[in-house]
Structure formats: C-alpha cells, structure tokens
C-alpha atoms as a PDB file:
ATOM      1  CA  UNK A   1      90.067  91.336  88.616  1.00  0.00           C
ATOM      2  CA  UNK A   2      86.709  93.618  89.014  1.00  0.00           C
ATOM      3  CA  UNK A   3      87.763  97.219  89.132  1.00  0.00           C
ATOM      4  CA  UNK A   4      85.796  97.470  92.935  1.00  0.00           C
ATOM      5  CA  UNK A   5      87.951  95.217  94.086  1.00  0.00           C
ATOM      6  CA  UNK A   6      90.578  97.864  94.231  1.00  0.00           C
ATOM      7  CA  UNK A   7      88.360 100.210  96.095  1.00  0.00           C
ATOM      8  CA  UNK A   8      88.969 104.046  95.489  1.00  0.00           C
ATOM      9  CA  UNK A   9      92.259 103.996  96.813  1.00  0.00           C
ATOM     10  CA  UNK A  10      94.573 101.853  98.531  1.00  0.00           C
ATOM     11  CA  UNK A  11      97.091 101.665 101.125  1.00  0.00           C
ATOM     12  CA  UNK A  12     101.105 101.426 100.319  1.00  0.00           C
ATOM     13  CA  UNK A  13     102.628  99.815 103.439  1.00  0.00           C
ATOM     14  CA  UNK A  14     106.075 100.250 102.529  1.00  0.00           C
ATOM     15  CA  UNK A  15     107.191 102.481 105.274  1.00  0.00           C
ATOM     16  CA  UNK A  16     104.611 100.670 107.686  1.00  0.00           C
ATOM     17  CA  UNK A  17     107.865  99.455 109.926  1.00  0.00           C
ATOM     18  CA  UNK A  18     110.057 102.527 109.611  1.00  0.00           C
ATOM     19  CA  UNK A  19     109.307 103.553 113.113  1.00  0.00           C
ATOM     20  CA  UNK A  20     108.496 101.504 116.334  1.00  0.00           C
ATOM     21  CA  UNK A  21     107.169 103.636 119.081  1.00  0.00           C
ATOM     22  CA  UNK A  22     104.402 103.553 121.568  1.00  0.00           C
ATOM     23  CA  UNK A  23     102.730 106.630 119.991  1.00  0.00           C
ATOM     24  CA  UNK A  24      99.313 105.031 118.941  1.00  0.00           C
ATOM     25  CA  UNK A  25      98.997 107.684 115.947  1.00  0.00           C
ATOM     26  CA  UNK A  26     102.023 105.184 114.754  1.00  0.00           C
ATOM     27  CA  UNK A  27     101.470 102.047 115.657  1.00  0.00           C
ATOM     28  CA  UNK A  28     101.286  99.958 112.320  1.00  0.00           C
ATOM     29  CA  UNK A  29      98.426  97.341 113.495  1.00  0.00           C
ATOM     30  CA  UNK A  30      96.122 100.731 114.066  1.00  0.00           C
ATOM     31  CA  UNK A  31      97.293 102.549 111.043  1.00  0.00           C
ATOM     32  CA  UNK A  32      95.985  99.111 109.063  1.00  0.00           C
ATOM     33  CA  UNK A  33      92.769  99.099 111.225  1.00  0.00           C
ATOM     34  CA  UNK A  34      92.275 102.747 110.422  1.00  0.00           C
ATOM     35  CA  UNK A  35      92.627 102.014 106.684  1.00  0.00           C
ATOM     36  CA  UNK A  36      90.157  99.539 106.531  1.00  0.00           C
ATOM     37  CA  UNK A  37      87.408 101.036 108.718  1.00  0.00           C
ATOM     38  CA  UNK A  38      87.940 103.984 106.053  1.00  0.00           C
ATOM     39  CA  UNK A  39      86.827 101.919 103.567  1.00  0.00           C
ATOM     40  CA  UNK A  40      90.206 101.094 101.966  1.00  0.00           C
ATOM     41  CA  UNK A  41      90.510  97.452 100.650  1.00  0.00           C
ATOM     42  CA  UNK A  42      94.051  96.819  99.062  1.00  0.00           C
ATOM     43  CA  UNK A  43      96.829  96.794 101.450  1.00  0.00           C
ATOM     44  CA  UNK A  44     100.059  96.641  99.318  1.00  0.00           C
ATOM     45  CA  UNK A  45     103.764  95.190 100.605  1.00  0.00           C
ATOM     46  CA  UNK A  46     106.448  93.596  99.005  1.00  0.00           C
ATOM     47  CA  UNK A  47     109.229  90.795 100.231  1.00  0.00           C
ATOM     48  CA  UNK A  48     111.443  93.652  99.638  1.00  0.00           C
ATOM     49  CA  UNK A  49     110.123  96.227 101.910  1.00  0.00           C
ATOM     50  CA  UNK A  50     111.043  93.267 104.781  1.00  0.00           C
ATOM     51  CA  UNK A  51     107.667  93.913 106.732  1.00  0.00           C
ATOM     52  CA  UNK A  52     105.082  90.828 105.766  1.00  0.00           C
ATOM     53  CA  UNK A  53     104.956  89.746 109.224  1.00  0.00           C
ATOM     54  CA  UNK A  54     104.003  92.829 110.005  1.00  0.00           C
ATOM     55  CA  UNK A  55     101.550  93.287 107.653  1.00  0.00           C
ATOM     56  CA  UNK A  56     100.058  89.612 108.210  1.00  0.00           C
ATOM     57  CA  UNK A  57      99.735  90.272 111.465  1.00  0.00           C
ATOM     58  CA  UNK A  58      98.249  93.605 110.812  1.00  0.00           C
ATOM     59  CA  UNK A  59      95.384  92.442 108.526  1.00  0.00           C
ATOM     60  CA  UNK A  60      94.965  88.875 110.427  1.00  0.00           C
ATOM     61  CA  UNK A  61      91.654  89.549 112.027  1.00  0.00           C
ATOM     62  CA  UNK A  62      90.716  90.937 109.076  1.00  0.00           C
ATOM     63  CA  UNK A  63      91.650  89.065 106.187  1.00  0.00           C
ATOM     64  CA  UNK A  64      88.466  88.808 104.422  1.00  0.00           C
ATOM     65  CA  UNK A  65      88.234  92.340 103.904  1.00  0.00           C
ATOM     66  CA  UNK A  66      91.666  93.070 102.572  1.00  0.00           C
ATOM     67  CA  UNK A  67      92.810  92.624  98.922  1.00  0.00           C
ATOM     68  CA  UNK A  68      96.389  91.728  99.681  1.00  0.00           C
ATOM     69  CA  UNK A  69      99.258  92.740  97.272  1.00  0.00           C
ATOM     70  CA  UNK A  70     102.904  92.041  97.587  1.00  0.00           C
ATOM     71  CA  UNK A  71     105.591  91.590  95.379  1.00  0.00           C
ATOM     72  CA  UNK A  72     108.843  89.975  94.224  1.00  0.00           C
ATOM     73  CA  UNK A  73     112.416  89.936  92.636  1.00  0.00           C
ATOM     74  CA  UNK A  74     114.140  92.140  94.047  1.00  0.00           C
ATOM     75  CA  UNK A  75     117.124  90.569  96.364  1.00  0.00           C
ATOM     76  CA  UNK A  76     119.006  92.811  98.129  1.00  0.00           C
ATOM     77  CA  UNK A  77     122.346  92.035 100.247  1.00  0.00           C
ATOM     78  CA  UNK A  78     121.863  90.089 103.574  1.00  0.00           C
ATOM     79  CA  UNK A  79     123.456  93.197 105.717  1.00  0.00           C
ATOM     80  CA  UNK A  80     121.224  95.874 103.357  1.00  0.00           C
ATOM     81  CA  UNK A  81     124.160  97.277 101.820  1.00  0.00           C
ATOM     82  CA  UNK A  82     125.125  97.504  98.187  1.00  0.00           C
ATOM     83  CA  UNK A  83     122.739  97.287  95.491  1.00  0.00           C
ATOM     84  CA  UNK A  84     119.905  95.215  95.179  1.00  0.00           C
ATOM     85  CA  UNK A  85     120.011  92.199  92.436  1.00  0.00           C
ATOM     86  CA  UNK A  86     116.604  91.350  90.250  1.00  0.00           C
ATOM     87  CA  UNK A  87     115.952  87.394  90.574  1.00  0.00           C
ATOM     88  CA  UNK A  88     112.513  86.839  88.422  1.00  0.00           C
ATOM     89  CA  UNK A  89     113.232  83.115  86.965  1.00  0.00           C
ATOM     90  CA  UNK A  90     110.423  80.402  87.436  1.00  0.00           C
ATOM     91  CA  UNK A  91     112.601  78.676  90.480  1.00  0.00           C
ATOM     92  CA  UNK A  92     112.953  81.416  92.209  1.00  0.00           C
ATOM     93  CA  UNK A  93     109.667  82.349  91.924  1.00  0.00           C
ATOM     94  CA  UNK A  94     108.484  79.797  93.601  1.00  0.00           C
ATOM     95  CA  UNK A  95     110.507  79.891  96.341  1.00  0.00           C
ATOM     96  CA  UNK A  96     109.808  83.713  96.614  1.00  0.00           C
ATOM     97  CA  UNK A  97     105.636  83.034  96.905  1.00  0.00           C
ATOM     98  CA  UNK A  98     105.923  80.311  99.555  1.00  0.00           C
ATOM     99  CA  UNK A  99     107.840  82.609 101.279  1.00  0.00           C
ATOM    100  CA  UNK A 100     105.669  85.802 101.057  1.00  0.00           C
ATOM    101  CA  UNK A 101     103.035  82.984 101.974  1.00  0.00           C
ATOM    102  CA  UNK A 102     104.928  82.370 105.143  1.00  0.00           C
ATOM    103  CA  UNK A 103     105.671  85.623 106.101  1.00  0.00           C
ATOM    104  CA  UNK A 104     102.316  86.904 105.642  1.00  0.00           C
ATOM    105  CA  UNK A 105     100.545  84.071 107.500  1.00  0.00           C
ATOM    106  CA  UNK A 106      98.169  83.675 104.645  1.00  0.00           C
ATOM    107  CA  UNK A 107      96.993  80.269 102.392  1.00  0.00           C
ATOM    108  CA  UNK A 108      96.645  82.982  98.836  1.00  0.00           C
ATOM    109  CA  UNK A 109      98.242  86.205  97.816  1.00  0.00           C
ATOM    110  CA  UNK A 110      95.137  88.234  95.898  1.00  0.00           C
ATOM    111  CA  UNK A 111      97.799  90.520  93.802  1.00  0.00           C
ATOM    112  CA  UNK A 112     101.216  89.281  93.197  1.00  0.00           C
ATOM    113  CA  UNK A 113     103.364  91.602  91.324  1.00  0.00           C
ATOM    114  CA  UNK A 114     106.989  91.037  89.546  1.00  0.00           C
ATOM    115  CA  UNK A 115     108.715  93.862  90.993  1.00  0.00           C
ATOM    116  CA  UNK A 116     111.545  94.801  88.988  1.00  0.00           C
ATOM    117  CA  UNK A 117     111.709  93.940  85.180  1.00  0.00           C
ATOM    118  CA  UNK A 118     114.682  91.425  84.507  1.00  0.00           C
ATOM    119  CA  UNK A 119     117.393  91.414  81.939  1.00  0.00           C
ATOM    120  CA  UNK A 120     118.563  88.091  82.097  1.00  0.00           C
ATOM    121  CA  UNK A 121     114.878  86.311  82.241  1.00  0.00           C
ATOM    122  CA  UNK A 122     112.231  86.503  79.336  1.00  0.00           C
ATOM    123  CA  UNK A 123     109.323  87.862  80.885  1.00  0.00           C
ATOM    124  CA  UNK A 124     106.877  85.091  79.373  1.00  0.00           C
ATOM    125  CA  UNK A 125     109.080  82.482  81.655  1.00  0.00           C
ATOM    126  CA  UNK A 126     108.479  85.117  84.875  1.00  0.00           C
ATOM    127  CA  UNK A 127     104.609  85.288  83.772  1.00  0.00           C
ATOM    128  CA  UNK A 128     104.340  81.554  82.787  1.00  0.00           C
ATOM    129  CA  UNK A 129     105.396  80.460  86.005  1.00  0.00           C
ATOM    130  CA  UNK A 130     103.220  83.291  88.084  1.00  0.00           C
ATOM    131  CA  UNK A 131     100.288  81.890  86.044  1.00  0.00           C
ATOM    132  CA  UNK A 132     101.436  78.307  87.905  1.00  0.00           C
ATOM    133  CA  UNK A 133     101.044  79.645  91.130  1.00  0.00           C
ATOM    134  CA  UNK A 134      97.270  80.701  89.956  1.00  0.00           C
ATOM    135  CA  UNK A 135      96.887  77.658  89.070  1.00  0.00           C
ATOM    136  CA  UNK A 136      98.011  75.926  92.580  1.00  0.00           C
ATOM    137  CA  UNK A 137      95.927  78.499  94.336  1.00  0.00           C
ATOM    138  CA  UNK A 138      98.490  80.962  95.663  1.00  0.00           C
ATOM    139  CA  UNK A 139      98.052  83.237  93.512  1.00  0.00           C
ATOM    140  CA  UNK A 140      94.440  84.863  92.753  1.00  0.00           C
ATOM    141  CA  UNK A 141      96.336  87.808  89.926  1.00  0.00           C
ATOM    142  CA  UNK A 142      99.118  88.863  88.799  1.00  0.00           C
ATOM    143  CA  UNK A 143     100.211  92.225  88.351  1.00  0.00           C
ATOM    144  CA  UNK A 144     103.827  93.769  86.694  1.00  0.00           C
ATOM    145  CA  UNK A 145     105.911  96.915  88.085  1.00  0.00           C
ATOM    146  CA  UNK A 146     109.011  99.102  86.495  1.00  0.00           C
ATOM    147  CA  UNK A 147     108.316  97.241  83.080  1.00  0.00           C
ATOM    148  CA  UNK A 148     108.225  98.838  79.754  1.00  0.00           C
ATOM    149  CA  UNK A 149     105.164  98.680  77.163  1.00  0.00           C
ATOM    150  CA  UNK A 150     106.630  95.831  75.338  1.00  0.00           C
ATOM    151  CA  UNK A 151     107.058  93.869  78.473  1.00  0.00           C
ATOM    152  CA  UNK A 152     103.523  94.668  79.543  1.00  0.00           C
ATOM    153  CA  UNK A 153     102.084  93.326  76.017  1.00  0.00           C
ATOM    154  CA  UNK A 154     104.788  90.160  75.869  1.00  0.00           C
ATOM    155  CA  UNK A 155     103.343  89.409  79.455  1.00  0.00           C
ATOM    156  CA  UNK A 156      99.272  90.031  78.978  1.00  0.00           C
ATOM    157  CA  UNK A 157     100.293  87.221  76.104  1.00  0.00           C
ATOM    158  CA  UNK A 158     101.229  84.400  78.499  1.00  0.00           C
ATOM    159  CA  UNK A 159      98.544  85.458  81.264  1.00  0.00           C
ATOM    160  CA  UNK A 160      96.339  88.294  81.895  1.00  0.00           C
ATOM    161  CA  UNK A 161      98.096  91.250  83.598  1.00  0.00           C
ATOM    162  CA  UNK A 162      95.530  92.401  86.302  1.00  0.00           C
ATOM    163  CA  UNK A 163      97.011  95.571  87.856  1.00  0.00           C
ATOM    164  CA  UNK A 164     100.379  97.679  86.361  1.00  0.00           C
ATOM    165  CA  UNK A 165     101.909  99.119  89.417  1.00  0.00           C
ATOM    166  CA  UNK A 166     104.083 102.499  88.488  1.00  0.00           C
ATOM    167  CA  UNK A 167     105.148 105.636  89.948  1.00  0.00           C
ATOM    168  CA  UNK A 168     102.697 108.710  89.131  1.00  0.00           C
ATOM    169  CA  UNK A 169     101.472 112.255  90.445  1.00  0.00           C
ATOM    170  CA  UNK A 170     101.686 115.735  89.294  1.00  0.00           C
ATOM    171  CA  UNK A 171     105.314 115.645  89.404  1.00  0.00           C
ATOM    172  CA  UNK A 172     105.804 112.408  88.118  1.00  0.00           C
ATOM    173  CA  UNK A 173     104.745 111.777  84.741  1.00  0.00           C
ATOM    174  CA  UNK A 174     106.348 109.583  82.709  1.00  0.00           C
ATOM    175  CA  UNK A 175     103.786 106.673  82.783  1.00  0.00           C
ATOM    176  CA  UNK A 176     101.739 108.944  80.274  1.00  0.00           C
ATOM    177  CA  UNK A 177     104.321 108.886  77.343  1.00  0.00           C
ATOM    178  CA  UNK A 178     103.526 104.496  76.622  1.00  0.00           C
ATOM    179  CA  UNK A 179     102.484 102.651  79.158  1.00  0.00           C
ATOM    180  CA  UNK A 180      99.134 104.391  80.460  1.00  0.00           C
ATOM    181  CA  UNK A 181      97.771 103.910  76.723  1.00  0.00           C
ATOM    182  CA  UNK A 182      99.326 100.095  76.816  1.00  0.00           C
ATOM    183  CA  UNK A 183      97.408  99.436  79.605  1.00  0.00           C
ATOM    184  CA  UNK A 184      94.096 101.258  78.818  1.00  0.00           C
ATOM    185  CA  UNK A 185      93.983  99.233  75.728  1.00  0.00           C
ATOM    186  CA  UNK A 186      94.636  95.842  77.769  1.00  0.00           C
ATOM    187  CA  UNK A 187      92.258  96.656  80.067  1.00  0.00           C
ATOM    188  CA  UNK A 188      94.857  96.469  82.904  1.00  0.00           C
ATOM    189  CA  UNK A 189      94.082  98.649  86.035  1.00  0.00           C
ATOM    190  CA  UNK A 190      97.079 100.960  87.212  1.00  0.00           C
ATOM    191  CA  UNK A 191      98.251 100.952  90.588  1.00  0.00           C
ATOM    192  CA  UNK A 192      99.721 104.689  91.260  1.00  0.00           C
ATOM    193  CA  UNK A 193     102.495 104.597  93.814  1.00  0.00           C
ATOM    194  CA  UNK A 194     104.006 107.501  95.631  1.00  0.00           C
ATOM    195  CA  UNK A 195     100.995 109.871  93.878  1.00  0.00           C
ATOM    196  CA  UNK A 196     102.349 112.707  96.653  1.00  0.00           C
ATOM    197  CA  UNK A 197     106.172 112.276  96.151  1.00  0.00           C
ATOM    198  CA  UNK A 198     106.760 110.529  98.734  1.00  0.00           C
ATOM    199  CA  UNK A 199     104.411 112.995 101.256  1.00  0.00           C
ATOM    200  CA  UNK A 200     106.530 115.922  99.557  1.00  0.00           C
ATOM    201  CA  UNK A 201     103.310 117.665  98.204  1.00  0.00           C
ATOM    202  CA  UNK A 202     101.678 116.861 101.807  1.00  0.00           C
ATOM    203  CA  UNK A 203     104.481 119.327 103.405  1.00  0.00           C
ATOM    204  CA  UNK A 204     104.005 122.875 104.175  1.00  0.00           C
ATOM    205  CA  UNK A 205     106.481 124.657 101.749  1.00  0.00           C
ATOM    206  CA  UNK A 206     107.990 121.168 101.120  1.00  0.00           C
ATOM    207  CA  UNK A 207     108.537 122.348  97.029  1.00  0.00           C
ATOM    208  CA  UNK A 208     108.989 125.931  97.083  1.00  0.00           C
ATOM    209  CA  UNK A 209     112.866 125.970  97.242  1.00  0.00           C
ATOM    210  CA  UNK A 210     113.060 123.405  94.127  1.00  0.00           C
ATOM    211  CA  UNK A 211     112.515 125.290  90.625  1.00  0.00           C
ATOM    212  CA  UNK A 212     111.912 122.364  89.139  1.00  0.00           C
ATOM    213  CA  UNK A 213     108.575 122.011  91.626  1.00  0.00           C
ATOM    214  CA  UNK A 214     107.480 125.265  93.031  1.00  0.00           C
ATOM    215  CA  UNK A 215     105.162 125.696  90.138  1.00  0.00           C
ATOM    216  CA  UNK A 216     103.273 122.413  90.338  1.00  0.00           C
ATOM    217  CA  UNK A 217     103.269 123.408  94.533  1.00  0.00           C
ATOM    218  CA  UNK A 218     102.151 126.515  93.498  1.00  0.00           C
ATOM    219  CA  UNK A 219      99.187 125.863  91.426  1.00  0.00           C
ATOM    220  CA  UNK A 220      98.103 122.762  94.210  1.00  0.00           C
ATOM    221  CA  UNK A 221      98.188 125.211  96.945  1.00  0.00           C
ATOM    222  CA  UNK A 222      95.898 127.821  95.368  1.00  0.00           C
ATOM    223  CA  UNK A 223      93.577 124.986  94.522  1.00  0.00           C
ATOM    224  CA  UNK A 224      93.685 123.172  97.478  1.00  0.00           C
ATOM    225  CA  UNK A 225      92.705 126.835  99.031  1.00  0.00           C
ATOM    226  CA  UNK A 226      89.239 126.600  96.722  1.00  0.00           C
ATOM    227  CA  UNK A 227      88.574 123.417  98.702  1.00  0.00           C
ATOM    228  CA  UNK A 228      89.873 122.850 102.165  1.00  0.00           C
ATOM    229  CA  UNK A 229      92.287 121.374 100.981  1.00  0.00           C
ATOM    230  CA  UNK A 230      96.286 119.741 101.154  1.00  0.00           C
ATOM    231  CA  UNK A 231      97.854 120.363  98.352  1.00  0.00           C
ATOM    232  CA  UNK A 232      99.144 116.259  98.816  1.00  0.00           C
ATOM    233  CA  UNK A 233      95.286 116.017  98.771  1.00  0.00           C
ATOM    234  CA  UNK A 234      94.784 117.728  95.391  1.00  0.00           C
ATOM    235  CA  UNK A 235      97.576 115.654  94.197  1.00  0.00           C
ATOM    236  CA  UNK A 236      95.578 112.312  94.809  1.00  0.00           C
ATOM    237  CA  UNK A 237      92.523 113.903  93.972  1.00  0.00           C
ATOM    238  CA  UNK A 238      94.118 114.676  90.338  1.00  0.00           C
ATOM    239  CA  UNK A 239      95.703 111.250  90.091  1.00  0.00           C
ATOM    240  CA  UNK A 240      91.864 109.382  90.819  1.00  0.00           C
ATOM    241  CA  UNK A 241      90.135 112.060  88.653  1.00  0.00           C
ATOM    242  CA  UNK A 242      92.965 109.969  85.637  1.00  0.00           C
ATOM    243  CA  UNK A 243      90.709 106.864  85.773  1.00  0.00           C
ATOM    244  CA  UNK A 244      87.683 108.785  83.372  1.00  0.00           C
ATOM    245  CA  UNK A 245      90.338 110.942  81.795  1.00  0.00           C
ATOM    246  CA  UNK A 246      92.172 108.142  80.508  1.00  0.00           C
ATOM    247  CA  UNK A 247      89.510 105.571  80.455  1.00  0.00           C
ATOM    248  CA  UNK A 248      91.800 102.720  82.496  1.00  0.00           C
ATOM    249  CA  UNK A 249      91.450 102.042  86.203  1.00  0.00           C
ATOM    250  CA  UNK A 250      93.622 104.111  88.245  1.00  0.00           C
ATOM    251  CA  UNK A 251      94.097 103.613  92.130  1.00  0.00           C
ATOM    252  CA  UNK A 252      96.282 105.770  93.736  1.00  0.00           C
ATOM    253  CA  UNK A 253      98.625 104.124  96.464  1.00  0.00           C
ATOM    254  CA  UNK A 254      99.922 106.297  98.942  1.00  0.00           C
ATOM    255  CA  UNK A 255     101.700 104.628 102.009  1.00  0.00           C
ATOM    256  CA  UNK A 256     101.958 106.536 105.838  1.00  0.00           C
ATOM    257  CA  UNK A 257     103.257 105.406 109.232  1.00  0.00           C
ATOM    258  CA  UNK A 258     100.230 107.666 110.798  1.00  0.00           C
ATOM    259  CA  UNK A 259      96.646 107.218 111.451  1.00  0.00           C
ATOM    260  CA  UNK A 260      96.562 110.816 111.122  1.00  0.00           C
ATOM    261  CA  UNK A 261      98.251 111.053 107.894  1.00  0.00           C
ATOM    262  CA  UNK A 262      95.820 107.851 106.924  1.00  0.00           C
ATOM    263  CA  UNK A 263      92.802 110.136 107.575  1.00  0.00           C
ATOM    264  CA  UNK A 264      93.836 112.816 105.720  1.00  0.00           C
ATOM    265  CA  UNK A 265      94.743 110.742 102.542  1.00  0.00           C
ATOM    266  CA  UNK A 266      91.450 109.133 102.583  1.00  0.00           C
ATOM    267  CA  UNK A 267      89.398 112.281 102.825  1.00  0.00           C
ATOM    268  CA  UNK A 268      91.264 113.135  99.103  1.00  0.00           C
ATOM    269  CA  UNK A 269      89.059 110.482  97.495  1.00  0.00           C
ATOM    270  CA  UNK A 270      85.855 113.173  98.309  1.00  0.00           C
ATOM    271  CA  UNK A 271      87.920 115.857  96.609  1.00  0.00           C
ATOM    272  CA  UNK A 272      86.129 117.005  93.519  1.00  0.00           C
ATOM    273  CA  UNK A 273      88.262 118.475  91.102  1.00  0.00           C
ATOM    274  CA  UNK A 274      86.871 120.794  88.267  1.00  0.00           C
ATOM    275  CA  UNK A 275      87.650 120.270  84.751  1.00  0.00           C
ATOM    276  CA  UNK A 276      89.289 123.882  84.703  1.00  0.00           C
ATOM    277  CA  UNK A 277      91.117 122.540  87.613  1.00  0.00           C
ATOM    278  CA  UNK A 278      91.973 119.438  86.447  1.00  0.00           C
ATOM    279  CA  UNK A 279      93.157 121.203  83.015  1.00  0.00           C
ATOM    280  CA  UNK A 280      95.700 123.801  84.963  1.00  0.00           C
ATOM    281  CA  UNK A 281      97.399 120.924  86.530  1.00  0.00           C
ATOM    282  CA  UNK A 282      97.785 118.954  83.261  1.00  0.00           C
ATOM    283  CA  UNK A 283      99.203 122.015  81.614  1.00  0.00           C
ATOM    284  CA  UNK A 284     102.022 122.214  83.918  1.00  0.00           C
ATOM    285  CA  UNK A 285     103.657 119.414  82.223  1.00  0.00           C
ATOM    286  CA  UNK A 286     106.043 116.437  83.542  1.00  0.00           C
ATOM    287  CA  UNK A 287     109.127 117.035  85.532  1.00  0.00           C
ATOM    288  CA  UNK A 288     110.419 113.750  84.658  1.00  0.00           C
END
C-alpha cells in the first residue's frame, strides 16, 4: 500500500458512538465530515468497537475519499460482560469480513487488520485465509495488531503485511524494543493508536498527580509553550516526527467524539518539532 495513502494522520473511530446527543460539536456523521475536509484519509473501526453502521453511514457520501480500516477476532460476550475471546481461524474469518462488509455498507474493506494475536491458530492459517479475501476482492490489504515480531515475520511470509497497528506515544513505548525495527525492515507502515493516552496528554493537568507521568507532562507542556501548543499536540507531533527517525511509515491514530477535539488533533500534523526537542522527549524514556 503507497505510504500517501495513509495521509499524515488518521482518524481512530473507536469512541465515535460513545455519546448520542444533539450537540453538533458531537455528532459522529460531522466529526467524520470534519476529518475528511481536514485532509484526513483513513478512517479506522473495528467489528469490536460495535459501530460499522455508524461509520458506513458516516463515510457513505464519501467513500471514495476514505481509506477504510476495520478489524477482527475479537468476540466478546453477547450482553458485553466478561472477557472477550480471540476467534482468528480461516472460517471464522470469513464470516467476520462479510459481516464487517454488511455492517459497513461497503463492496471492499481497504485495510483489514487481525486484531488480537491467537494462541490456538497459526498465524500463516489467519494470513492465508486474509490473503483469500484479497483475492475475492474484499479485501484490498491486510494489516496485523497486538502481535509479536515473530508473528509479524511468520505473517509477511504468507502475504505482505501492509500496516502494523500498535499502541505508541511518549508514554507508551514498548513498540521500540522489536517490533518498530521488524517492521522498518519489512517495509510495513505502523499505525500508532492512542498516540495521546487516550486524550490524557490533551488534559489540562491530566498527568501531574501520576509520578510515573508528570515528567513526560512536564517536558510537553514547556514545549508545547515554545509553539502554541497542546501538550496532546506535541505528543502527535513527536509520534509523526518517528517516521524519518526510524525510517518506517508512521501514522498516528488518534480517535475523538468532537469536531473540536478533531480540529485540534489535525493542526498537530503542522507542529514542527526541533531535533533538540525531539531529543528531550526521547530521553525521558518508556513508562511501559
């Protein structure tokens, strides 16, 4: 998959249907629309998250400018309780793509991703059968999330792995250790979710009582000051500045229920870090 398909930065949606309310700052048709006419292409659910409808309908009148992403294999409980079970064998993913297919309203998924790593099916059968639905034309890529290095190489075997989809930002850093290397070297583009924690780093004060945190907070606030700044801003602004660092694609995926928050996510992607900047927030290390 061309690295511009990805755009700068795309959009997580998988909070889009936390709230329903006639507040058009949160209504999740506008929040899509306000995504797009910011220049954001990849629009990123999941079976999981329980909102393709949504999100078909959302992108609908737009399709032909979205690259759509969702995922499968994780099943959780009918009633949402308990613990959710990993399904990633070839029949059920079939039936989990015709039903994203449904759901979404669409004829092709651009980006489907395994979402969950399975211990009871070898990931060249998960892969082998995604490569089917290429294939059939329901699939245009696939992509792999919460996987280790050797499952990353075992599947870019059976099938190139287009996009790795894993948690990173400032305060997250564990992708560094095998798999960002794994997947420069495969030539796999990463997919960055919650690169603000979550909108933790977008809150005022949201870190300072955690000693674990205040002192990445810390150091983002005083350099978000240098630059009219958030300090959730600075995080995505560090995660995007990874790409040239680490020579690998690297989109960062932050997700909202607000236009406004949208807006000010986007504007991070114009955030121009320095390297004595970007060095100060590498030094402070990985909480986990």
């Amino acid at each position: 998959m061309d690295r511009s398909a990805f755009g700068r930065q795309g959009f997580g949606a998988m909070r889009l249907s936390d709230e329903t309310t006639d507040d058009g700052d949160r209504d999740p048709v506008a929040v899509v629309d306000a995504a797009l006419d910011a220049g954001v292409t990849m629009v990123d659910t999941a079976d999981a998250y329980r909102n393709e409808e949504l999100v078909g309908r959302a992108i609908r009148a737009r399709r032909d400018e979205v690259l759509l992403a969702s995922k499968f294999g994780l099943v959780w409980p009918d009633d949402a309780e308990g613990s959710y079970e990993v399904r990633a064998d070839p029949a059920y993913v079939r039936h989990a793509c015709e039903a994203s297919l449904r759901r979404l309203g669409v004829d092709v998924i651009d980006l489907y991703y395994l979402h969950h790593r399975s211990e009871r099916t070898p990931i060249e059968e998960t892969v082998g059968t995604m490569a089917e639905l290429i294939g059939q034309g329901k699939v245009r890529a696939i992509g792999l999330s919460n996987v280790t290095e050797e499952d990353l190489r075992r599947a870019h075997t059976v099938h190139p792995v287009a996009a790795l989809q894993e948690r990173w930002s400032p305060l997250r850093r564990g992708i560094e250790r095998r798999l960002l290397p794994t997947a420069a070297e495969l030539g796999v583009a990463v997919v960055a979710h919650s690169p603000t924690d979550h909108g933790l780093l977008h809150q005022v004060g949201g870190t300072a009582d955690d000693p674990r945190t205040s002192g990445v907070r810390a150091t983002l606030d005083e350099i978000a000051g240098a630059h009219d700044a958030t300090a959730g801003q600075v995080a995505l602004a560090w995660v995007q500045h990874r790409e040239s660092a680490h020579g690998v694609a690297v989109i960062p995926l932050p997700g909202t229920t607000r236009v406004s928050h949208l807006r000010v996510n986007v504007a991070a992607a114009d955030v121009r870090l320095s390297e004595d900047e970007l060095g100060r927030i590498d030094a402070l290390g990985a909480v986990s």
